[in-house]
PDB file of N, CA and C in Angstrom:
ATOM      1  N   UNK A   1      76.799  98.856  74.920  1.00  0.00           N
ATOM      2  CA  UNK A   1      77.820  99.451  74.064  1.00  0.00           C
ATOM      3  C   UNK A   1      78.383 100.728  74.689  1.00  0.00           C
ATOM      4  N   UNK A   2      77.704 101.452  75.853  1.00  0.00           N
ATOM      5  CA  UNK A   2      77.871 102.884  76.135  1.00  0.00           C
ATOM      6  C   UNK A   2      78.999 102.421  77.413  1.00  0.00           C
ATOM      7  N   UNK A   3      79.197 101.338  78.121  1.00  0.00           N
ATOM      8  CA  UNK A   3      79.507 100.518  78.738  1.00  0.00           C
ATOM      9  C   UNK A   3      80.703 100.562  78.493  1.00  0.00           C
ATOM     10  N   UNK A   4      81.489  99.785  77.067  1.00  0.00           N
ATOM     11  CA  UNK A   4      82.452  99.570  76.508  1.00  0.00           C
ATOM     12  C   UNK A   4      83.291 100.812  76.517  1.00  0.00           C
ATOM     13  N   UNK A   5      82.212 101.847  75.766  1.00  0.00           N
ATOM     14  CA  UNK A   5      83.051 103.262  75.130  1.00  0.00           C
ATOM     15  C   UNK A   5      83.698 103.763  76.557  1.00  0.00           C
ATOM     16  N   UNK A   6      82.787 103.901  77.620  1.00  0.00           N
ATOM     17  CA  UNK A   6      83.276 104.134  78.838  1.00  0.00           C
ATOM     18  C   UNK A   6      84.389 103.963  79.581  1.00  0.00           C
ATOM     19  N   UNK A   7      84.548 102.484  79.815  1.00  0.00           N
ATOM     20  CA  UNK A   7      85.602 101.387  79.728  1.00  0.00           C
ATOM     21  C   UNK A   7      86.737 101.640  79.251  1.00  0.00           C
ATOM     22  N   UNK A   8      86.577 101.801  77.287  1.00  0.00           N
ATOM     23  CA  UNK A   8      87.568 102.392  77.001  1.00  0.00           C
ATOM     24  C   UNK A   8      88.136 103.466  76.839  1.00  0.00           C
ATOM     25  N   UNK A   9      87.851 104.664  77.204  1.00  0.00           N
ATOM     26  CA  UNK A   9      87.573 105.399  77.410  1.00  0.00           C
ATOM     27  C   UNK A   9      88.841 106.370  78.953  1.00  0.00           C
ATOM     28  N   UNK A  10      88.116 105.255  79.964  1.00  0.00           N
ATOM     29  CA  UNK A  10      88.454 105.275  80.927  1.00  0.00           C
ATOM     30  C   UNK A  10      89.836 104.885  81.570  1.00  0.00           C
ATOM     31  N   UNK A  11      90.169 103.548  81.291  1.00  0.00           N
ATOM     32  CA  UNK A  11      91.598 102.843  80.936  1.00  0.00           C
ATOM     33  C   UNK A  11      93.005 103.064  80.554  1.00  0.00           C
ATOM     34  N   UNK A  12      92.796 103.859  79.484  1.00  0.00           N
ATOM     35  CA  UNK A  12      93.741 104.617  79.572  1.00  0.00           C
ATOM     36  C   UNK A  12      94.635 105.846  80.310  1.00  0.00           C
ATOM     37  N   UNK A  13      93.332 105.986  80.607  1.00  0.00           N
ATOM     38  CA  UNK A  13      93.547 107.610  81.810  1.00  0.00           C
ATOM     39  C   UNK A  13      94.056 106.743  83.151  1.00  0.00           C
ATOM     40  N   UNK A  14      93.785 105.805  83.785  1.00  0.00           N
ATOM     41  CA  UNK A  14      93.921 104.790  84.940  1.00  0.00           C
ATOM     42  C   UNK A  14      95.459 104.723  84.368  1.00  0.00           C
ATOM     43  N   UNK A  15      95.751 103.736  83.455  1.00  0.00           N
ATOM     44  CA  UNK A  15      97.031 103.158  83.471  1.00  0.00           C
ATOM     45  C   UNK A  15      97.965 104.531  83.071  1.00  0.00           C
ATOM     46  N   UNK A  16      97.639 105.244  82.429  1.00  0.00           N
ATOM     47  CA  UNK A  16      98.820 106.625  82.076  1.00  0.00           C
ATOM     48  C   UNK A  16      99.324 107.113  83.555  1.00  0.00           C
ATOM     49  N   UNK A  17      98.190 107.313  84.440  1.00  0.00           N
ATOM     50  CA  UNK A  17      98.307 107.860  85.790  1.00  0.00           C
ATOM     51  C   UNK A  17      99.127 106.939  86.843  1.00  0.00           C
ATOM     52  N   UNK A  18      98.757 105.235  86.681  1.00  0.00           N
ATOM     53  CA  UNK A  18      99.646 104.702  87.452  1.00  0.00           C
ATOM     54  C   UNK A  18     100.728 104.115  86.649  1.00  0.00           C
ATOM     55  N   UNK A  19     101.291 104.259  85.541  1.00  0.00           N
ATOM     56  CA  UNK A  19     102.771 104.265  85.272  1.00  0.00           C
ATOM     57  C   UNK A  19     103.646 105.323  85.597  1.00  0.00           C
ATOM     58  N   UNK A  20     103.095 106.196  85.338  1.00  0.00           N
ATOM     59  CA  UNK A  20     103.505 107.985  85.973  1.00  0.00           C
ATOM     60  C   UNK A  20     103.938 107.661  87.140  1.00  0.00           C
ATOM     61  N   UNK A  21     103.242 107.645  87.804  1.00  0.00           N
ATOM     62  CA  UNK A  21     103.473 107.491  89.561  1.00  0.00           C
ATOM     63  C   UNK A  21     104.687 106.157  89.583  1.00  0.00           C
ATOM     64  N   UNK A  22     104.640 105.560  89.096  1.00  0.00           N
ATOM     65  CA  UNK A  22     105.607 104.380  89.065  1.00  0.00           C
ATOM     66  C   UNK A  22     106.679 104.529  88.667  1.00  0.00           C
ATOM     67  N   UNK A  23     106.840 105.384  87.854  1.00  0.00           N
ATOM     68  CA  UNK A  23     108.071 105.862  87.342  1.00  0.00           C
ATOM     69  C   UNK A  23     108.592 106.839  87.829  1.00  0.00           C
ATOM     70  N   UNK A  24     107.938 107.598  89.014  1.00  0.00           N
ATOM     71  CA  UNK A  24     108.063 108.878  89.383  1.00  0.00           C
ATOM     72  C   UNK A  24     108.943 108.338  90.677  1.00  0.00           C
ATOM     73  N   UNK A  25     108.050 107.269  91.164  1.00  0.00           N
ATOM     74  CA  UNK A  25     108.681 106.753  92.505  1.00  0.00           C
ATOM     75  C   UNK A  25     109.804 106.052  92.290  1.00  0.00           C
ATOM     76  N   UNK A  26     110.263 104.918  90.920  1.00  0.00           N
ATOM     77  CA  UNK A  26     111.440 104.686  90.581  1.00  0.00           C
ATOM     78  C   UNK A  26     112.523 105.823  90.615  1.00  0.00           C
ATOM     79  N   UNK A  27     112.074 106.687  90.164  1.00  0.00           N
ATOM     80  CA  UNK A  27     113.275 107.754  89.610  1.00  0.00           C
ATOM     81  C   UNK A  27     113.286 108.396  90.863  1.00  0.00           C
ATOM     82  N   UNK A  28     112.925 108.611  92.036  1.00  0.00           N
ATOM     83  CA  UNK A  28     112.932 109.291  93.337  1.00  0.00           C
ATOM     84  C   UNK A  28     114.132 108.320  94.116  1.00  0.00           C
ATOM     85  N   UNK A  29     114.034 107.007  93.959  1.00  0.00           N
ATOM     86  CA  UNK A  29     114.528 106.104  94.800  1.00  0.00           C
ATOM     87  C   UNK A  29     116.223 105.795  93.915  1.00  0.00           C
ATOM     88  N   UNK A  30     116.063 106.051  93.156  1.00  0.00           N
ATOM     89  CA  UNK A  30     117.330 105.878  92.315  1.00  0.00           C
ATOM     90  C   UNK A  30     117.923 107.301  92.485  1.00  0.00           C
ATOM     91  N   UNK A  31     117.337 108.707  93.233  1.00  0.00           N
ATOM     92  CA  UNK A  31     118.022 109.823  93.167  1.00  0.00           C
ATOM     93  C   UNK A  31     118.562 109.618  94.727  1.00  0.00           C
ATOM     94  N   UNK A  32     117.909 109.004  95.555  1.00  0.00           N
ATOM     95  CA  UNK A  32     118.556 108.649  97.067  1.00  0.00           C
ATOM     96  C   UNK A  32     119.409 107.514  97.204  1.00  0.00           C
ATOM     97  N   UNK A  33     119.289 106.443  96.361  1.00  0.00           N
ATOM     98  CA  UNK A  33     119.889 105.146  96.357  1.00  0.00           C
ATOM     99  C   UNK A  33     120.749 104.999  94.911  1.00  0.00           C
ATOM    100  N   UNK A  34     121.748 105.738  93.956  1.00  0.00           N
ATOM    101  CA  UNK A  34     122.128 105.817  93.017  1.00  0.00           C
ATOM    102  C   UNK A  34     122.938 104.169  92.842  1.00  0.00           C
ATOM    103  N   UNK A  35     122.652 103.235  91.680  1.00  0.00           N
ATOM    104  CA  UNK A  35     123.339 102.121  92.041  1.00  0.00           C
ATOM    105  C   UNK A  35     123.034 101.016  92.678  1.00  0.00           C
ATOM    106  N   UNK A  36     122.245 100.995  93.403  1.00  0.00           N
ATOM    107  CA  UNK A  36     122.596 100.095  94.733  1.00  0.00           C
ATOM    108  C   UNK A  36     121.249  99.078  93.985  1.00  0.00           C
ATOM    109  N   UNK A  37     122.292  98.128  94.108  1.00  0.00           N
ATOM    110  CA  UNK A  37     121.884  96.384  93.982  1.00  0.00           C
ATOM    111  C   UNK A  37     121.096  96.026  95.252  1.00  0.00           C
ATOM    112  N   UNK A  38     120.873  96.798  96.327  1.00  0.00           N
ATOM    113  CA  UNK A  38     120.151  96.089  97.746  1.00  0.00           C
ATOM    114  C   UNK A  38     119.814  97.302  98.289  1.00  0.00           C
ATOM    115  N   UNK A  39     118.919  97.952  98.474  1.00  0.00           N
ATOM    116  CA  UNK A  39     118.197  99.025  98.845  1.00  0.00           C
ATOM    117  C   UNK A  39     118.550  98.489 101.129  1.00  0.00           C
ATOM    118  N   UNK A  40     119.227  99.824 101.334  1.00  0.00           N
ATOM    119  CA  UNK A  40     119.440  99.596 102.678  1.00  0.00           C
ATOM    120  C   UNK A  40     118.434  99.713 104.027  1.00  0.00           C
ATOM    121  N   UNK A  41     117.065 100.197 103.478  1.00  0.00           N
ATOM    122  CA  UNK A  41     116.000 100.451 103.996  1.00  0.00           C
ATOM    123  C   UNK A  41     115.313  98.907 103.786  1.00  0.00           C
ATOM    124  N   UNK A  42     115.601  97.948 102.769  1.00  0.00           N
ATOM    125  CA  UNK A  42     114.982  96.862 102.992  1.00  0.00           C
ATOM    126  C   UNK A  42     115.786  95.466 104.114  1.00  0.00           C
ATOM    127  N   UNK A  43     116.679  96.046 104.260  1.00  0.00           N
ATOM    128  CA  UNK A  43     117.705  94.674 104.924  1.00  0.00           C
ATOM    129  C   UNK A  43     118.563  95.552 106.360  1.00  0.00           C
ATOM    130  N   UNK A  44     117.912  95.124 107.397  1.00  0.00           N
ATOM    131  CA  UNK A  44     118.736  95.860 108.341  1.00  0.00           C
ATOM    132  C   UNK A  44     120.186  95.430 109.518  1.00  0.00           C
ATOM    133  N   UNK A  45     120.477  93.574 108.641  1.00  0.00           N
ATOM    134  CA  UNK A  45     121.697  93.176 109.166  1.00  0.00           C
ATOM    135  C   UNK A  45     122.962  93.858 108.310  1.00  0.00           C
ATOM    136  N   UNK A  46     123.681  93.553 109.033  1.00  0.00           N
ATOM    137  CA  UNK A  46     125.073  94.498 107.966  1.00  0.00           C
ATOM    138  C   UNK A  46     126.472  92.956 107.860  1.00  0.00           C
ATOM    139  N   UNK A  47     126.870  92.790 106.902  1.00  0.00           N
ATOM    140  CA  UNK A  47     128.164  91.887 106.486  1.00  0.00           C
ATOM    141  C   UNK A  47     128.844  92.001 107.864  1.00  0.00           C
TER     142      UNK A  47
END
């Protein structure tokens, strides 16, 4: 049972920390890339 409390306990602090970061790095990449449907760092032929 001390197991569980732990667990839950724990879980939350994990996922709060990596949505943060996930959202932190979204919103970083949308302040260099405003818009863009095709990120130019992933595709390096050009039309």
């Amino acid at each position: 049972m001390r197991d569980l409390k732990t667990y839950l306990s724990v879980a939350p602090v994990i996922s709060t920390l990596w949505f943060g970061s996930l959202a932190g790095l979204l919103i970083e990449i949308n302040r260099f890339f405003p818009d863009a449907l095709t990120f130019p760092f992933f595709f390096h032929f050009s039309y």
